[in-house]
N, C-alpha and C. Protein backbone atom coordinates (compact mmCIF):
# COMPACT_ATOMS: atom_id res chain seq x y z
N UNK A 1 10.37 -76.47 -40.79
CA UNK A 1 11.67 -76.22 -40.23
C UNK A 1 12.45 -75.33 -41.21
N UNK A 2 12.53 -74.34 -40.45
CA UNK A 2 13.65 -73.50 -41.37
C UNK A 2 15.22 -73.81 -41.38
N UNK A 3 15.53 -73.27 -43.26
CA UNK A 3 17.10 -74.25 -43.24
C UNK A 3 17.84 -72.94 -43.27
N UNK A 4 18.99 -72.87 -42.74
CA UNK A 4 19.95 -71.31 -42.88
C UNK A 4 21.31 -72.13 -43.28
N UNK A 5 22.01 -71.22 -43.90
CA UNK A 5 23.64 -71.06 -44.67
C UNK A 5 24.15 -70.24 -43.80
N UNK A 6 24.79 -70.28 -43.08
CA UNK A 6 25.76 -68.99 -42.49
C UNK A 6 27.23 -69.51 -42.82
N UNK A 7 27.30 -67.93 -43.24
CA UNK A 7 28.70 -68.09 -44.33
C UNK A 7 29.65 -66.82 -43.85
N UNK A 8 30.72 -67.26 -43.79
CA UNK A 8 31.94 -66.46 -43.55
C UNK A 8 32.94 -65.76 -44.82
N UNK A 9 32.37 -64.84 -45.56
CA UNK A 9 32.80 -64.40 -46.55
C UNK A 9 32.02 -63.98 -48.13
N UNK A 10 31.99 -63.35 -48.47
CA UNK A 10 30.47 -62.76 -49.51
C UNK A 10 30.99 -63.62 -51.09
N UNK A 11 30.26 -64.02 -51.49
CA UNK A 11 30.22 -64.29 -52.78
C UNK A 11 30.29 -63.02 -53.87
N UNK A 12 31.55 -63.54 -54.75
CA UNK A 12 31.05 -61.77 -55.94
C UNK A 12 30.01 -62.43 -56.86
N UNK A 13 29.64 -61.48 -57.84
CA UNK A 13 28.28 -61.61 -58.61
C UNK A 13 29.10 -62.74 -59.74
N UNK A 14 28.61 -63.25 -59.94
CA UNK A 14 29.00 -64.64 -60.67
C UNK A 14 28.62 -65.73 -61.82
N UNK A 15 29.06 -66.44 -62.21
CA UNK A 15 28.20 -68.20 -62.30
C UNK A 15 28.36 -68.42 -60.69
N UNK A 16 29.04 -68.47 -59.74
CA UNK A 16 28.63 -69.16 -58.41
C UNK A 16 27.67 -69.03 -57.90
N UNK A 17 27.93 -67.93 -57.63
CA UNK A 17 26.59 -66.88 -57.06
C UNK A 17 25.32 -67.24 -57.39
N UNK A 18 25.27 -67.19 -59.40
CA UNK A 18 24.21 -67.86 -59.53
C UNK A 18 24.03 -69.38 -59.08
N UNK A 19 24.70 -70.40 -59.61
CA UNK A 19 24.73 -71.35 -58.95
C UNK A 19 24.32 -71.73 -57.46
N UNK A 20 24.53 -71.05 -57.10
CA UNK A 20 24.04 -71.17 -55.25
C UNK A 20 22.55 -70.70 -55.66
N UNK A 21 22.26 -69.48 -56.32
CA UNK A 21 20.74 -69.17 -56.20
C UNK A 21 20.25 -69.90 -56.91
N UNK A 22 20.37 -71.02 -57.94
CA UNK A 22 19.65 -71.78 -58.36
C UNK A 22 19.18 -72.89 -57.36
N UNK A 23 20.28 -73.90 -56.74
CA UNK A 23 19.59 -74.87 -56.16
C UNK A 23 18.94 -74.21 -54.90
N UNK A 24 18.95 -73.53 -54.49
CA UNK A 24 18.39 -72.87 -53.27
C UNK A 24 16.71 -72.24 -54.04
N UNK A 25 16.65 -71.84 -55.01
CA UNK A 25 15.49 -71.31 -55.36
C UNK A 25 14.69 -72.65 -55.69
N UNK A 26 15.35 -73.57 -56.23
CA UNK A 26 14.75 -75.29 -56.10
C UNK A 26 14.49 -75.95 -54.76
N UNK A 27 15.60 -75.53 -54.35
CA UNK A 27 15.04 -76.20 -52.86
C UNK A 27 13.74 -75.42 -51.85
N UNK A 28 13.90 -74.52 -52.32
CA UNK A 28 12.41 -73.61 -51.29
C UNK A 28 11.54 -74.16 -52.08
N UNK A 29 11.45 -74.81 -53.22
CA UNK A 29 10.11 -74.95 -54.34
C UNK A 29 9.63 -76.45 -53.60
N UNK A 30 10.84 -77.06 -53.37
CA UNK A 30 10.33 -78.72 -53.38
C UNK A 30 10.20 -78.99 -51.84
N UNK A 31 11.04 -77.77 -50.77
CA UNK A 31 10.74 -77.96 -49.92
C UNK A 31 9.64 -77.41 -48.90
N UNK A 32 8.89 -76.94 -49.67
CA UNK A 32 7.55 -76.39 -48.92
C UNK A 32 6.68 -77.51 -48.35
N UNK A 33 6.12 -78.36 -49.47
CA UNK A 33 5.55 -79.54 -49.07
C UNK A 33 6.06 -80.31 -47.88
N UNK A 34 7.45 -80.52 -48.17
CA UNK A 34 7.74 -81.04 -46.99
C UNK A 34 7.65 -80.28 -45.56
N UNK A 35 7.63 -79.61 -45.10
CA UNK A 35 7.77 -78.25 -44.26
C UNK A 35 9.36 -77.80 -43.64
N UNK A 36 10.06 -77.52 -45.35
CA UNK A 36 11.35 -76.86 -44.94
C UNK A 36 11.28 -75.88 -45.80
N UNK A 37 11.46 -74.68 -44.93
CA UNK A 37 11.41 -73.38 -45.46
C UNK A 37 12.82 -72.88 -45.31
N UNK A 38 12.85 -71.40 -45.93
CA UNK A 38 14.23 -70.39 -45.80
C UNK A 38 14.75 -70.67 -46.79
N UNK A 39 15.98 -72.08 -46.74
CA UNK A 39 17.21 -72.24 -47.26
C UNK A 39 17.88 -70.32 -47.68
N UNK A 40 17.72 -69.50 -46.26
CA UNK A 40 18.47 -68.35 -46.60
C UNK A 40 20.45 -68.26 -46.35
N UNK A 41 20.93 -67.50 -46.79
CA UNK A 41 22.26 -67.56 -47.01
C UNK A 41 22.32 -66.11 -45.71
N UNK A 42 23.23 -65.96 -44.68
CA UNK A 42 23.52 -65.04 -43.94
C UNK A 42 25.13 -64.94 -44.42
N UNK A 43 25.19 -63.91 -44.90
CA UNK A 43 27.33 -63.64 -45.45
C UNK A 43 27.59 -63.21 -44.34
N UNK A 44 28.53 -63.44 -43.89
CA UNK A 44 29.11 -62.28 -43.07
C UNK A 44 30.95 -62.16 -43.21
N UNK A 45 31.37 -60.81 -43.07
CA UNK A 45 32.67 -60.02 -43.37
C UNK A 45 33.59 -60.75 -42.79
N UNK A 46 34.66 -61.28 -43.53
CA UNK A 46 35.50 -61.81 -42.65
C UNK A 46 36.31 -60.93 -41.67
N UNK A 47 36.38 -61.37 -40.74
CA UNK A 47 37.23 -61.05 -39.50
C UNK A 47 38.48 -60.30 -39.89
N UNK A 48 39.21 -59.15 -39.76
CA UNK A 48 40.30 -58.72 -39.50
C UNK A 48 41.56 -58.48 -38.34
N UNK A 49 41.01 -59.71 -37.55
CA UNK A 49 42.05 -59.34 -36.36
C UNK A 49 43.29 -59.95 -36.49
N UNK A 50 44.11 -59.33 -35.77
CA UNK A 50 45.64 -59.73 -36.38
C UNK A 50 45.85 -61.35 -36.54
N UNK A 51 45.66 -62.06 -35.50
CA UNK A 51 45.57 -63.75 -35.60
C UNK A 51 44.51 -64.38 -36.00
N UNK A 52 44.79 -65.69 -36.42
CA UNK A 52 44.30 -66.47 -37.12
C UNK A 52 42.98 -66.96 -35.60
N UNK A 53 43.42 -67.09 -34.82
CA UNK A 53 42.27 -67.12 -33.79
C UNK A 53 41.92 -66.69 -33.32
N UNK A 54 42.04 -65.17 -32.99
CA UNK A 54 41.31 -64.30 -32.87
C UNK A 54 40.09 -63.93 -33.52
N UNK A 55 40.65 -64.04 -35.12
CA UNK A 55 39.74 -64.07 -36.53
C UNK A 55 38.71 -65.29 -35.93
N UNK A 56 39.31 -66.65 -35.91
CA UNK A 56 37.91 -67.24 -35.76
C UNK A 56 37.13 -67.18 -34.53
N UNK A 57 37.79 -66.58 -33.49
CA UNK A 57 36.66 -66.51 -32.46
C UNK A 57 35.67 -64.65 -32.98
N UNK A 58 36.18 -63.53 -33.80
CA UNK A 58 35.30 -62.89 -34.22
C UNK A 58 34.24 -63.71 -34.62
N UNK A 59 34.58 -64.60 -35.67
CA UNK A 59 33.89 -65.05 -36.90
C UNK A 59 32.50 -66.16 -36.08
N UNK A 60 33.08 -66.62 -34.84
CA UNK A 60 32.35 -67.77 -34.43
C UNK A 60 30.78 -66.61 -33.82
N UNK A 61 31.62 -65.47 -33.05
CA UNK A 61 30.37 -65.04 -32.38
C UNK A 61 29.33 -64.39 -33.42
N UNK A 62 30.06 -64.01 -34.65
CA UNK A 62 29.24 -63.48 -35.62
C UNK A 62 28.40 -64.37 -36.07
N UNK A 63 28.99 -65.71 -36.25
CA UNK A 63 27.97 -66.96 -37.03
C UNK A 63 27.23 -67.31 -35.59
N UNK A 64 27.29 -67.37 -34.45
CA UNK A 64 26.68 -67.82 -33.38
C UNK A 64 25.48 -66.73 -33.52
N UNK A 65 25.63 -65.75 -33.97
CA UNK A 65 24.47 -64.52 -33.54
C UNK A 65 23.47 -64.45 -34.75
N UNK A 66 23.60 -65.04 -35.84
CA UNK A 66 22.81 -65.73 -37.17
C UNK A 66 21.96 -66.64 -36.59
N UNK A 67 22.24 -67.56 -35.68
CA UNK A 67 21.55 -69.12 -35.69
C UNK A 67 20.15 -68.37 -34.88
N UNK A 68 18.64 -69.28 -35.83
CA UNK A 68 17.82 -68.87 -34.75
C UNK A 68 17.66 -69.70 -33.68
N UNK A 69 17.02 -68.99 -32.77
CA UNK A 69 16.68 -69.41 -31.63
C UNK A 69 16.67 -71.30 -31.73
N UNK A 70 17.15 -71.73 -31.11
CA UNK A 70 17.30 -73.52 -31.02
C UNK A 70 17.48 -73.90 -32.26
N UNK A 71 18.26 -73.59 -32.72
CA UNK A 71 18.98 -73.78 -34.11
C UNK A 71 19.61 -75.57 -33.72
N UNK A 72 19.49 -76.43 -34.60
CA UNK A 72 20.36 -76.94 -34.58
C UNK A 72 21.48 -76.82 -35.64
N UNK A 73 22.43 -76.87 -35.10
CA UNK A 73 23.75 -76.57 -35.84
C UNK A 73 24.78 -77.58 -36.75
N UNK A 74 24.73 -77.02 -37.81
CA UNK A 74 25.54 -77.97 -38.61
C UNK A 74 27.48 -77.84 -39.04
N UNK A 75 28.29 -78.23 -38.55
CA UNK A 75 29.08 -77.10 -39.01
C UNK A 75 30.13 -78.02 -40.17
N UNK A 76 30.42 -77.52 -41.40
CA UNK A 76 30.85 -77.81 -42.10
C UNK A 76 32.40 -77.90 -41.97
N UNK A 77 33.40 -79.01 -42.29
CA UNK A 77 34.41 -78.81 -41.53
C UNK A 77 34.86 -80.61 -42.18
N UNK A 78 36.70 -80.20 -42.90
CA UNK A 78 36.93 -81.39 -43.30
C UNK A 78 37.21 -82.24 -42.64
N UNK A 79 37.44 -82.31 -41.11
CA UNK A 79 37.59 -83.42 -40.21
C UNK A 79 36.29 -83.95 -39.61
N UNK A 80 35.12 -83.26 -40.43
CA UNK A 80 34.02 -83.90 -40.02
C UNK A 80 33.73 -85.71 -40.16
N UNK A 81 32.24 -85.72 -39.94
CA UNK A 81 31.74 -87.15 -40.66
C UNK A 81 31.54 -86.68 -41.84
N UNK A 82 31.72 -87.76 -43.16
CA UNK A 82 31.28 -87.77 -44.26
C UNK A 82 30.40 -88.69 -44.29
N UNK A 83 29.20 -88.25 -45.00
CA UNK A 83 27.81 -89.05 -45.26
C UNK A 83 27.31 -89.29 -46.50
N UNK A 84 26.88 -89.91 -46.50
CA UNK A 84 25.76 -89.68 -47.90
C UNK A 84 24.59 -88.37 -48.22
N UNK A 85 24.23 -88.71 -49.43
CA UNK A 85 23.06 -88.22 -49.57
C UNK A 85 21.94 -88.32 -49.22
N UNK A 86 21.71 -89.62 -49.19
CA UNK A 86 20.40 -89.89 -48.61
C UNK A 86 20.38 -89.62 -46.61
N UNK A 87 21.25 -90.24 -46.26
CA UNK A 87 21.87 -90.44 -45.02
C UNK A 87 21.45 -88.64 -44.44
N UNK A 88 21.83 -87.88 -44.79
CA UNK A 88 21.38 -86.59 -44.45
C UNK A 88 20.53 -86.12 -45.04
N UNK A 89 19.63 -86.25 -45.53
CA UNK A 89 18.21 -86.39 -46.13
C UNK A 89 17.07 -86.79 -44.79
N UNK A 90 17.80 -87.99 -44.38
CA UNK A 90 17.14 -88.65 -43.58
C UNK A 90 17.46 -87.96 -41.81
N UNK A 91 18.84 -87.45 -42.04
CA UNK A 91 18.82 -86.91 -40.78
C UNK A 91 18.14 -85.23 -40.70
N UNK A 92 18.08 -84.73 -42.04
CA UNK A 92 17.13 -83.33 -41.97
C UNK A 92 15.66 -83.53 -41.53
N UNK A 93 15.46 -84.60 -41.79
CA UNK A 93 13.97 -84.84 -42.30
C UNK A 93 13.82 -85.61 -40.48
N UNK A 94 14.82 -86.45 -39.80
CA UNK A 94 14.57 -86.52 -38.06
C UNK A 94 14.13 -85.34 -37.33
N UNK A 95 14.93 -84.20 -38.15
CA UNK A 95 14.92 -83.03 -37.05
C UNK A 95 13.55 -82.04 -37.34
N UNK A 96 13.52 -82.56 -38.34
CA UNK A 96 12.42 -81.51 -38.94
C UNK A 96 11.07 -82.51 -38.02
N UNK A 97 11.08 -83.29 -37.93
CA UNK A 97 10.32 -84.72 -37.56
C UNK A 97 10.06 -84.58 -35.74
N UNK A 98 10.91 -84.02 -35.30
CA UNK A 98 11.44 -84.03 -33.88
C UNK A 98 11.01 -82.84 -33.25
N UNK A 99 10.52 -82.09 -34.32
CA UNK A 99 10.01 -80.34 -34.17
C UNK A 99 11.34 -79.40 -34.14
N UNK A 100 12.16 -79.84 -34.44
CA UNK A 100 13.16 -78.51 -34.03
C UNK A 100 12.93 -77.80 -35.44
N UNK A 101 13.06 -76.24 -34.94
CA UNK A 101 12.54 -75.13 -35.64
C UNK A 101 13.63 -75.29 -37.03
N UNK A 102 14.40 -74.82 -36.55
CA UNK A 102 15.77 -74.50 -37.82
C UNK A 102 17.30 -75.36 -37.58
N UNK A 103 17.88 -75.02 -38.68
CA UNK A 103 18.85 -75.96 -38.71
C UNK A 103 20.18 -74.74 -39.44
N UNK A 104 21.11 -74.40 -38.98
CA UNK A 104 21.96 -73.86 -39.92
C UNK A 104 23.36 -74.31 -39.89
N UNK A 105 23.73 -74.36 -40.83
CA UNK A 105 24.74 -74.79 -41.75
C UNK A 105 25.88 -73.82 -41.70
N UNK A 106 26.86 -74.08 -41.11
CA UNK A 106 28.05 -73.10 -40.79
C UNK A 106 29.42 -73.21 -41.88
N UNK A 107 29.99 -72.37 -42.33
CA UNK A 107 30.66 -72.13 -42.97
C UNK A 107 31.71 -71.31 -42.68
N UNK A 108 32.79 -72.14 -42.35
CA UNK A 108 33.65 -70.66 -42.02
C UNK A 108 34.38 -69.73 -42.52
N UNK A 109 35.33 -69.18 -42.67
CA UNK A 109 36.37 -68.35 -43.40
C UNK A 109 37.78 -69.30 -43.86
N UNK A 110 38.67 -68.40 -44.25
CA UNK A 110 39.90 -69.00 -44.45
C UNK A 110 40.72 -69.70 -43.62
N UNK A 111 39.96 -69.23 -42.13
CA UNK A 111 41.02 -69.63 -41.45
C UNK A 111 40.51 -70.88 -40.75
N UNK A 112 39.31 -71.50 -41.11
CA UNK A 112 38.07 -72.05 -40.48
C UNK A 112 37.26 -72.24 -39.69
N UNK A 113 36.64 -73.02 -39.03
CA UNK A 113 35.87 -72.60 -37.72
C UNK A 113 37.19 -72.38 -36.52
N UNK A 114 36.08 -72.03 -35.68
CA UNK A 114 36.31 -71.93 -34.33
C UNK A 114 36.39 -73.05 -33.76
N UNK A 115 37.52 -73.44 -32.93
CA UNK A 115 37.45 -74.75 -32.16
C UNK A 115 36.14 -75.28 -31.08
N UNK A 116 35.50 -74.23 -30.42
CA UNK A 116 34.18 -74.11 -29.79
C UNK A 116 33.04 -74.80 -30.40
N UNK A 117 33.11 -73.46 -31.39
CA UNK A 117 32.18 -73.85 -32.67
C UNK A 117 31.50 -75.02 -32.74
N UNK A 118 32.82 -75.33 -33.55
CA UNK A 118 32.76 -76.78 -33.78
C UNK A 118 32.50 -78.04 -32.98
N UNK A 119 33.05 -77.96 -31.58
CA UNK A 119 32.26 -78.84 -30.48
C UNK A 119 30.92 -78.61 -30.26
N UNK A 120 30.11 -77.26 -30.56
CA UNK A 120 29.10 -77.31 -30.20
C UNK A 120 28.13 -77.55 -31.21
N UNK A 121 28.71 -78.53 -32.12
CA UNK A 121 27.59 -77.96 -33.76
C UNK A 121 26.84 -79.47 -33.14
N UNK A 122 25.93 -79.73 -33.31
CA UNK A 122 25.39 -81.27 -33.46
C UNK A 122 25.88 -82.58 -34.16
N UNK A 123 26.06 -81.70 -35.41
CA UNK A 123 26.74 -82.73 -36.60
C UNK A 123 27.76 -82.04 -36.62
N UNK A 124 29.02 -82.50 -37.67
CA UNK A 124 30.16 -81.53 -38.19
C UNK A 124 30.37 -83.14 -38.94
N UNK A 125 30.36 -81.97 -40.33
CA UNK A 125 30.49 -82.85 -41.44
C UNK A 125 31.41 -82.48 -42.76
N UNK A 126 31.59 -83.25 -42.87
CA UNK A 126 32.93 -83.40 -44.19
C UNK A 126 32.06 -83.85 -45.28
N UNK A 127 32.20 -82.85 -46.52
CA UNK A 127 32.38 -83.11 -47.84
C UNK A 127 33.35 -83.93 -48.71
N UNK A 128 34.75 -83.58 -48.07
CA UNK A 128 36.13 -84.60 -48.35
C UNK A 128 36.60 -83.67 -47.23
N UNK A 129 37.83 -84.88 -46.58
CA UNK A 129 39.05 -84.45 -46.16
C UNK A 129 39.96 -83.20 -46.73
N UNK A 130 39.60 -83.05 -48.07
CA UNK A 130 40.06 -82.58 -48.73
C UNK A 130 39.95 -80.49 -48.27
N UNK A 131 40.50 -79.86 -48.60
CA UNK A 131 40.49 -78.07 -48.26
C UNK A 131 39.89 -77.86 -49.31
N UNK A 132 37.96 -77.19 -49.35
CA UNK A 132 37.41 -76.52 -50.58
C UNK A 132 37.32 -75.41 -49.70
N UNK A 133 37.64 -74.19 -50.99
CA UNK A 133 37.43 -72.66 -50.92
C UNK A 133 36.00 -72.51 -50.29
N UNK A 134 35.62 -71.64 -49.68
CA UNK A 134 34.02 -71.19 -49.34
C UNK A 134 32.82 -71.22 -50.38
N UNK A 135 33.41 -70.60 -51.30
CA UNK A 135 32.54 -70.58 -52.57
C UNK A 135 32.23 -72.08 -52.79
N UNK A 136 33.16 -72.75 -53.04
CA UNK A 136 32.75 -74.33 -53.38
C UNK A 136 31.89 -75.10 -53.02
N UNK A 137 32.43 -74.52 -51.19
CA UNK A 137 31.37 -74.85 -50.03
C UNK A 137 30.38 -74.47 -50.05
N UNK A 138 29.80 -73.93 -50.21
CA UNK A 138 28.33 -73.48 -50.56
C UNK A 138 27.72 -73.88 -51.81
N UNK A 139 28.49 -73.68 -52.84
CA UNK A 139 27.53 -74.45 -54.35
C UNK A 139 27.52 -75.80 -53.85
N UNK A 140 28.25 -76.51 -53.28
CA UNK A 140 28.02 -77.89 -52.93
C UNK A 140 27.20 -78.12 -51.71
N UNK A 141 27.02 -77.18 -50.81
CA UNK A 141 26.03 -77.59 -49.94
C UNK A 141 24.66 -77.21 -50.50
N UNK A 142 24.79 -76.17 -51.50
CA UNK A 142 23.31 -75.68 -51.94
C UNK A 142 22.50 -76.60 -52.53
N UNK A 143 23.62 -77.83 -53.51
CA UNK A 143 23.08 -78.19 -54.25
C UNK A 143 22.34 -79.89 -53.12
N UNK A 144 23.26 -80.37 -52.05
CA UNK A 144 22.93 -81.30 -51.17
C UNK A 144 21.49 -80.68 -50.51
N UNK A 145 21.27 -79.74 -50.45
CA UNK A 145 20.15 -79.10 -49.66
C UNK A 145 18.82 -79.28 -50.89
N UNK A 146 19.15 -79.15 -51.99
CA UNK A 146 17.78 -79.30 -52.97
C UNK A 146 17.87 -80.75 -53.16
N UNK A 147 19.36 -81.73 -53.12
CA UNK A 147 19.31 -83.09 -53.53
C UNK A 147 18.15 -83.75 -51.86
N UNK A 148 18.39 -83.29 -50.86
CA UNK A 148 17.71 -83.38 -49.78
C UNK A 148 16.27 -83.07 -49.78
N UNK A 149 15.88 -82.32 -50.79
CA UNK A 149 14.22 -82.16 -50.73
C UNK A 149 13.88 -83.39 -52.15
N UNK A 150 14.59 -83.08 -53.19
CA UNK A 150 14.26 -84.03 -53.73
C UNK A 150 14.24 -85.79 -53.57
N UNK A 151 15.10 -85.95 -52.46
CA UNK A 151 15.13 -87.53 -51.61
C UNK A 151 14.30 -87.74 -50.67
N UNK A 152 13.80 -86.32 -50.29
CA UNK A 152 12.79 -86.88 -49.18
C UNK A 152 10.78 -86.57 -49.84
N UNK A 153 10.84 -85.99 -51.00
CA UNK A 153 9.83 -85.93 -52.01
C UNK A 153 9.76 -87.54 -52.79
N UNK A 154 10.57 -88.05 -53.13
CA UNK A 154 10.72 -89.26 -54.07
C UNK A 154 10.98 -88.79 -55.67
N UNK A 155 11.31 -87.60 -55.64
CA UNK A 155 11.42 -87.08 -57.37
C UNK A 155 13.01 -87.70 -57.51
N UNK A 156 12.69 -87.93 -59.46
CA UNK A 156 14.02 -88.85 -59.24
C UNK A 156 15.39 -88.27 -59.88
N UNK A 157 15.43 -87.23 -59.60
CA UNK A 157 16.75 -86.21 -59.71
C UNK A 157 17.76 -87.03 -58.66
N UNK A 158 17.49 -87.44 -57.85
CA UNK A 158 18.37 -88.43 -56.70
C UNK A 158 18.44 -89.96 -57.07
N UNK A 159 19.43 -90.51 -57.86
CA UNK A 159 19.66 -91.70 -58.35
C UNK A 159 20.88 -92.69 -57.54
N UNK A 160 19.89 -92.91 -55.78
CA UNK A 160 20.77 -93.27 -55.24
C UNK A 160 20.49 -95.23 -55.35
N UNK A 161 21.23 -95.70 -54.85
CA UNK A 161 21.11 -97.22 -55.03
C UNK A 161 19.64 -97.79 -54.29
């Protein structure tokens, strides 16, 4: 099962930047065995239209046109569910289990998702209630995406109860 990032806004060259390419270059390592491939990052330009919803309905059809074919959709979003680690470990590892091809991980811009969007993601999940920048959002999902191969491997980088 292939894993995708679709992201609403480019990372500059960095520690983030690197940071994101580290656990992601870990996670393609640990997740081969398991059969999760990609973990690729799709950027895309944020939206310039005069409103704030206009912007996210650009932004939605742009991230809608990333997902592959029967994607299931994840969309990141602080009024989501908040889960655990393992807990979505276990739900990557259903879908991957269930045959669905890919899975991508939505990220929106400043102004955030799309109200659509977001009804149509499968999951929509919260990191905190809390407002993190994009950048954040991504080093922290990058790094849940390698903590996710390493929980469903048994390596013990994951020191859950």
């Amino acid at each position: 099962m292939r894993i995708q990032i679709a992201a609403v806004g480019r990372m500059k060259s960095g520690p983030e930047r690197e940071l994101v390419a580290r656990y992601l270059e870990r996670a393609v390592a640990g997740g081969k065995p398991l059969g999760l491939t990609g973990f690729d990052v799709s950027e895309l330009t944020e939206s310039r239209a005069g409103s704030s919803q206009s912007r996210k309905v650009e932004e939605a059809k742009a991230l809608t046109a990333t997902f592959p074919q029967g994607s299931v959709v994840v969309a990141l979003d602080e009024r989501g569910k908040g889960i655990g680690s393992e807990a979505l470990a276990n739900t990557i590892a259903r879908w991957r289990d269930d045959g669905k091809a890919a899975v991508s991980f939505v990220i929106g811009g400043a102004d955030g998702l799309e109200p659509d969007l977001v009804k149509r993601a499968d999951l929509v999940l919260s990191f905190s209630p809390l407002t993190w920048p994009h950048q954040m959002v991504r080093m922290m999902l990058a790094e849940q995406l390698y903590r996710t191969t390493t929980i469903l491997s048994g390596h013990p980088y994951h020191r859950g109860d």
